[in-house]
N, C-alpha and C. Protein backbone atom coordinates (compact mmCIF):
# COMPACT_ATOMS: atom_id res chain seq x y z
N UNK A 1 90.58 -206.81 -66.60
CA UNK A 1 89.35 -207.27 -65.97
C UNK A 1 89.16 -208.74 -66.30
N UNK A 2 88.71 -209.49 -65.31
CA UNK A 2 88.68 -210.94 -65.41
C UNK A 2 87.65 -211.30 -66.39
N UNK A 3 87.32 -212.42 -66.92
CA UNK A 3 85.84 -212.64 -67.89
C UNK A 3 84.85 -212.75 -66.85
N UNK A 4 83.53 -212.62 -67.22
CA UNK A 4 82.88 -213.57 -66.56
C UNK A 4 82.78 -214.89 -66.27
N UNK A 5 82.98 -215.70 -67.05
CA UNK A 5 83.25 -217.05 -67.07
C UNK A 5 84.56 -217.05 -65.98
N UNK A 6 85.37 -217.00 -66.30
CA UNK A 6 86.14 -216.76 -65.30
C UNK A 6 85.85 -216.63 -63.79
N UNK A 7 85.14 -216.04 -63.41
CA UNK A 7 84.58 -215.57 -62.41
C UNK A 7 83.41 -216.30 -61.43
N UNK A 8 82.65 -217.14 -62.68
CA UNK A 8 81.74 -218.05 -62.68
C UNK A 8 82.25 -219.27 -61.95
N UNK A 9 83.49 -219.72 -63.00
CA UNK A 9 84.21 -220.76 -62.30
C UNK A 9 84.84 -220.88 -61.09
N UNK A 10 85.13 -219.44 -60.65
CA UNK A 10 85.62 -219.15 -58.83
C UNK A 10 84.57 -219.83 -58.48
N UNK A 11 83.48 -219.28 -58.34
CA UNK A 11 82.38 -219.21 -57.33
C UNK A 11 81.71 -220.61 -57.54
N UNK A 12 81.52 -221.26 -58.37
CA UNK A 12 81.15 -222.95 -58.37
C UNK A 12 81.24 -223.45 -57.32
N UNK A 13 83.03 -223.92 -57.04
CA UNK A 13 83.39 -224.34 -55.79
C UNK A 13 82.40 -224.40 -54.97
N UNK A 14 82.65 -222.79 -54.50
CA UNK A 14 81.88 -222.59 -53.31
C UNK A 14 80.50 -222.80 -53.20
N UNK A 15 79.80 -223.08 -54.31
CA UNK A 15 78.49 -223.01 -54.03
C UNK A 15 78.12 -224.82 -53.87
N UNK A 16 79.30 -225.39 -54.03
CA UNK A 16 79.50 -227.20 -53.91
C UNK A 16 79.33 -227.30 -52.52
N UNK A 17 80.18 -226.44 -51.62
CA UNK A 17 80.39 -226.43 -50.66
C UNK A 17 79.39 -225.90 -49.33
N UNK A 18 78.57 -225.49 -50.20
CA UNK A 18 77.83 -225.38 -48.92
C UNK A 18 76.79 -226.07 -48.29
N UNK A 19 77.16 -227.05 -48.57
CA UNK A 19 76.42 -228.36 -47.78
C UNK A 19 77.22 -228.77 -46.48
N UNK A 20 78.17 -228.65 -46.25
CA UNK A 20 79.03 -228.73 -45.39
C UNK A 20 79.35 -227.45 -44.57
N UNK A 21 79.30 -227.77 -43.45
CA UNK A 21 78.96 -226.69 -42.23
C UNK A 21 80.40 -225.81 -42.50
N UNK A 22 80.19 -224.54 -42.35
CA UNK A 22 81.51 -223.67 -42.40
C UNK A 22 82.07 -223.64 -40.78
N UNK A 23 83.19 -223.68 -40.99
CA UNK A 23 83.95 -223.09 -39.85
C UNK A 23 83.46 -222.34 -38.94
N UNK A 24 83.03 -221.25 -39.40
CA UNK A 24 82.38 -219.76 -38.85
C UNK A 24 81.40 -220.47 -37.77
N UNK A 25 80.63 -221.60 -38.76
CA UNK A 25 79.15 -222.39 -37.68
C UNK A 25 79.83 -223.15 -36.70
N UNK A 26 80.72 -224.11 -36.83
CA UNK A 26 81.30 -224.67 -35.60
C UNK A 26 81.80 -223.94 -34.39
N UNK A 27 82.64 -222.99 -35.26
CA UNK A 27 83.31 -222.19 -34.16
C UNK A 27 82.08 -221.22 -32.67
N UNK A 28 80.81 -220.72 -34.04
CA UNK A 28 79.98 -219.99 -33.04
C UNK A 28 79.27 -221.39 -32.21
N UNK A 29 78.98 -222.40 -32.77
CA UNK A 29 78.37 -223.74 -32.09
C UNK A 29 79.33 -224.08 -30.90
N UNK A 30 80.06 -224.13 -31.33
CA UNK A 30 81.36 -224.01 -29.74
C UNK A 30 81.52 -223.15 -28.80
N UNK A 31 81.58 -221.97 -29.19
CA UNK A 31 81.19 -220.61 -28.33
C UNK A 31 80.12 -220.76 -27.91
N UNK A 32 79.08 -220.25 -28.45
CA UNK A 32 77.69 -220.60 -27.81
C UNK A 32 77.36 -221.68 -26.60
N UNK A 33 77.61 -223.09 -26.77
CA UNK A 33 77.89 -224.38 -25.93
C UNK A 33 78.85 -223.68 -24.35
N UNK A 34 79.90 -222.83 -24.48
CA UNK A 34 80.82 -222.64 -23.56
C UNK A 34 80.20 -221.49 -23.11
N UNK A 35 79.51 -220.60 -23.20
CA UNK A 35 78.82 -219.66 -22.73
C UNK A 35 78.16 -219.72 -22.01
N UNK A 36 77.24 -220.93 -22.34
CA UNK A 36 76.00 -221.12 -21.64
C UNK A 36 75.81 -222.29 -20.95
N UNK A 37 76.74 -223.56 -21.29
CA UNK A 37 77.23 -224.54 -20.62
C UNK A 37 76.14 -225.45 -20.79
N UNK A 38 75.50 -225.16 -22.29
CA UNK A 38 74.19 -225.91 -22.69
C UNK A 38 74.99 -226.77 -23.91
N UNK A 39 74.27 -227.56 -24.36
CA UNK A 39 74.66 -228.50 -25.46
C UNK A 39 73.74 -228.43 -26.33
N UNK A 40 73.79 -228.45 -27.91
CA UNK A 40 73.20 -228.25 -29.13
C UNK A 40 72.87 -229.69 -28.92
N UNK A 41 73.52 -230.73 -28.32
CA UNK A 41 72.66 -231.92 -28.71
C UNK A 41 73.13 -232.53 -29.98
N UNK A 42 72.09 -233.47 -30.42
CA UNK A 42 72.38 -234.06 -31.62
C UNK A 42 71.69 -233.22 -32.97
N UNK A 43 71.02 -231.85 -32.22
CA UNK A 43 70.64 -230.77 -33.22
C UNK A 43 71.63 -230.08 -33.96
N UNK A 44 71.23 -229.88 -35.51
CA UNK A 44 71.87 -228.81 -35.97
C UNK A 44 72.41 -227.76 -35.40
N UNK A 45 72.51 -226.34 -35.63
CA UNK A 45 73.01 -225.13 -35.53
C UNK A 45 71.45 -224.41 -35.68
N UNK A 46 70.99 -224.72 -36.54
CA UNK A 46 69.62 -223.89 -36.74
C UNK A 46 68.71 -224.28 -35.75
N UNK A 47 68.56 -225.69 -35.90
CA UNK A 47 67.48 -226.14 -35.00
C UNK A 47 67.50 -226.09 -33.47
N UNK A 48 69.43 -225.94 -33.11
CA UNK A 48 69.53 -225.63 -31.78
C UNK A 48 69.34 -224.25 -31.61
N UNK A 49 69.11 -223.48 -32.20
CA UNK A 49 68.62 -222.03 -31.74
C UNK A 49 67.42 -221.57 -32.15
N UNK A 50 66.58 -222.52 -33.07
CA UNK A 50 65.44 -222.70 -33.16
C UNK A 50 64.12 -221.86 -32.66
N UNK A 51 64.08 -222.38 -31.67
CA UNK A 51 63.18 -222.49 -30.69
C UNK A 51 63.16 -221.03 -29.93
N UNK A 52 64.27 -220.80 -29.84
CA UNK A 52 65.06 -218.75 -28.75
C UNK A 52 65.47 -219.45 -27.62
N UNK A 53 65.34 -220.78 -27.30
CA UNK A 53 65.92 -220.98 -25.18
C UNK A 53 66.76 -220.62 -25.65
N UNK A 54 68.13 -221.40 -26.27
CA UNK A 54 69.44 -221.27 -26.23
C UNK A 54 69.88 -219.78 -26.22
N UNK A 55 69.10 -219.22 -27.61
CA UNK A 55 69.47 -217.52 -27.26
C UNK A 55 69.39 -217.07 -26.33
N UNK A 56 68.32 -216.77 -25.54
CA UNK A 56 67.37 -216.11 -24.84
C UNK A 56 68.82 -216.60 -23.16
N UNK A 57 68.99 -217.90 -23.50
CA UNK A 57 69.95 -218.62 -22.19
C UNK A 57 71.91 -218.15 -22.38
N UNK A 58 71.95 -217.51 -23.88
CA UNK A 58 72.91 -216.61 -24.28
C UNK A 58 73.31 -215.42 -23.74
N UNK A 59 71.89 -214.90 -24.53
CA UNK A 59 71.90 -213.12 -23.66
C UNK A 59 71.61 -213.10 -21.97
N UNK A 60 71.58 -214.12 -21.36
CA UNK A 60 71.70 -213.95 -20.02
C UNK A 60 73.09 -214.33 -19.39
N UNK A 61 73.48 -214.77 -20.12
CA UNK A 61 74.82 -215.48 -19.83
C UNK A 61 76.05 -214.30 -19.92
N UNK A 62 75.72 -213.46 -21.20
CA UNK A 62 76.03 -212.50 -21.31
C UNK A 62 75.58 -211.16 -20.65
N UNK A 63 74.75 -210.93 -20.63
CA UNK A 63 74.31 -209.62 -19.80
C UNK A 63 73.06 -211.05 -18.36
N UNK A 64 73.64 -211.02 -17.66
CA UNK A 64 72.15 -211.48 -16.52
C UNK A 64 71.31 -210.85 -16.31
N UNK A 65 69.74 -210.90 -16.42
CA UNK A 65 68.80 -210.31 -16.50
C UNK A 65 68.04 -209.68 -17.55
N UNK A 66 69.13 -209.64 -18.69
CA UNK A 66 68.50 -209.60 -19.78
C UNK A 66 66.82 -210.08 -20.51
N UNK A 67 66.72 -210.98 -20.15
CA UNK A 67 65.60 -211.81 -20.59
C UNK A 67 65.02 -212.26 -19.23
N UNK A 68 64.09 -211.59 -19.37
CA UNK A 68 63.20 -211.67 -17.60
C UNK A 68 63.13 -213.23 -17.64
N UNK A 69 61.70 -213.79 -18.70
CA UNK A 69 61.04 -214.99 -18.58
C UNK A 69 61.76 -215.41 -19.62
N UNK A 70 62.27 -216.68 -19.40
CA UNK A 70 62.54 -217.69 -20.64
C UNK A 70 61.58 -218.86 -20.63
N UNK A 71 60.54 -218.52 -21.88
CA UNK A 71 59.45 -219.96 -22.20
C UNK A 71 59.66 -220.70 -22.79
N UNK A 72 59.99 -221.54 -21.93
CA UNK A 72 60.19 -223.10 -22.52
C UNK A 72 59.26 -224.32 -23.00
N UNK A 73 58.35 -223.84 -23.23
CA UNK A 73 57.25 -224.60 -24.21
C UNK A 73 57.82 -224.66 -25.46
N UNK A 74 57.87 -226.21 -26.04
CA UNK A 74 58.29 -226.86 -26.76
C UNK A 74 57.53 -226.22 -28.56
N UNK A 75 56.78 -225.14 -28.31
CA UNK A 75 56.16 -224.65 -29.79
C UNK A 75 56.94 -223.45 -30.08
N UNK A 76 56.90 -223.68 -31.46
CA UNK A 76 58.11 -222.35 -32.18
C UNK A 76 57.73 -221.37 -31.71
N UNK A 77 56.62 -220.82 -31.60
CA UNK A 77 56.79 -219.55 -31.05
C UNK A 77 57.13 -218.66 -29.72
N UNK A 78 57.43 -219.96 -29.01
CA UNK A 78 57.82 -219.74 -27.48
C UNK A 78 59.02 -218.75 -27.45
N UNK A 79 59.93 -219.00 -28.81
CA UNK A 79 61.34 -218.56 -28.25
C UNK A 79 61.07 -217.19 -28.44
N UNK A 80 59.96 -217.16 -29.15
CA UNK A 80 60.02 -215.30 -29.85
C UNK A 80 59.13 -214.30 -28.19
N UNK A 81 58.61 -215.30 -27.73
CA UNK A 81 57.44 -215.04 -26.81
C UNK A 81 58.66 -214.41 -25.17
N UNK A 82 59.93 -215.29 -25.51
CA UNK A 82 60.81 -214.68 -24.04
C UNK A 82 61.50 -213.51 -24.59
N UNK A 83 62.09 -213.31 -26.20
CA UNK A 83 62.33 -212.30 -26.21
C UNK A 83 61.83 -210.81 -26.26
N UNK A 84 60.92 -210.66 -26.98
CA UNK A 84 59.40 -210.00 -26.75
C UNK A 84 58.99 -209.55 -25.09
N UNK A 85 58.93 -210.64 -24.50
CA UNK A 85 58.87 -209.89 -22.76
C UNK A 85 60.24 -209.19 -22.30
């Protein structure tokens, strides 16, 4: 069985590292973008899905009709407001 310390020192690294966007986020930031033929912009990953359009413009992309109304009012709670209907 490894020490703890040992074990400690794996996981450091990684916890250096997460300031820097993983793979996993680009790759879905790329997917997402080609799906929907929308652009994240000069937004993050979080902040481009933020809001729910982008989702909400996802799951239609993916299933059409999914999401009756998409509200595009610029206040956080809009995005929760198209999925909800």
């Amino acid at each position: 069985m490894a020490s703890p310390r040992l074990e400690l020192e794996e996981i450091q690294p990684l916890q250096q590292d997460a300031a820097r966007p993983e793979p996993a986020v680009a790759e879905a930031r790329h997917w997402i973008e080609q799906v929907t033929g929308r652009s994240f912009g000069d937004k993050d990953f979080r902040s481009g899905l933020e809001n729910g359009i982008l989702l909400c413009e996802l799951l239609n992309a993916i299933k059409p009709g999914l999401v009756k109304k998409i509200n595009r009012l610029s206040t956080p709670i809009a995005g929760l407001v198209s999925i909800f209907n």
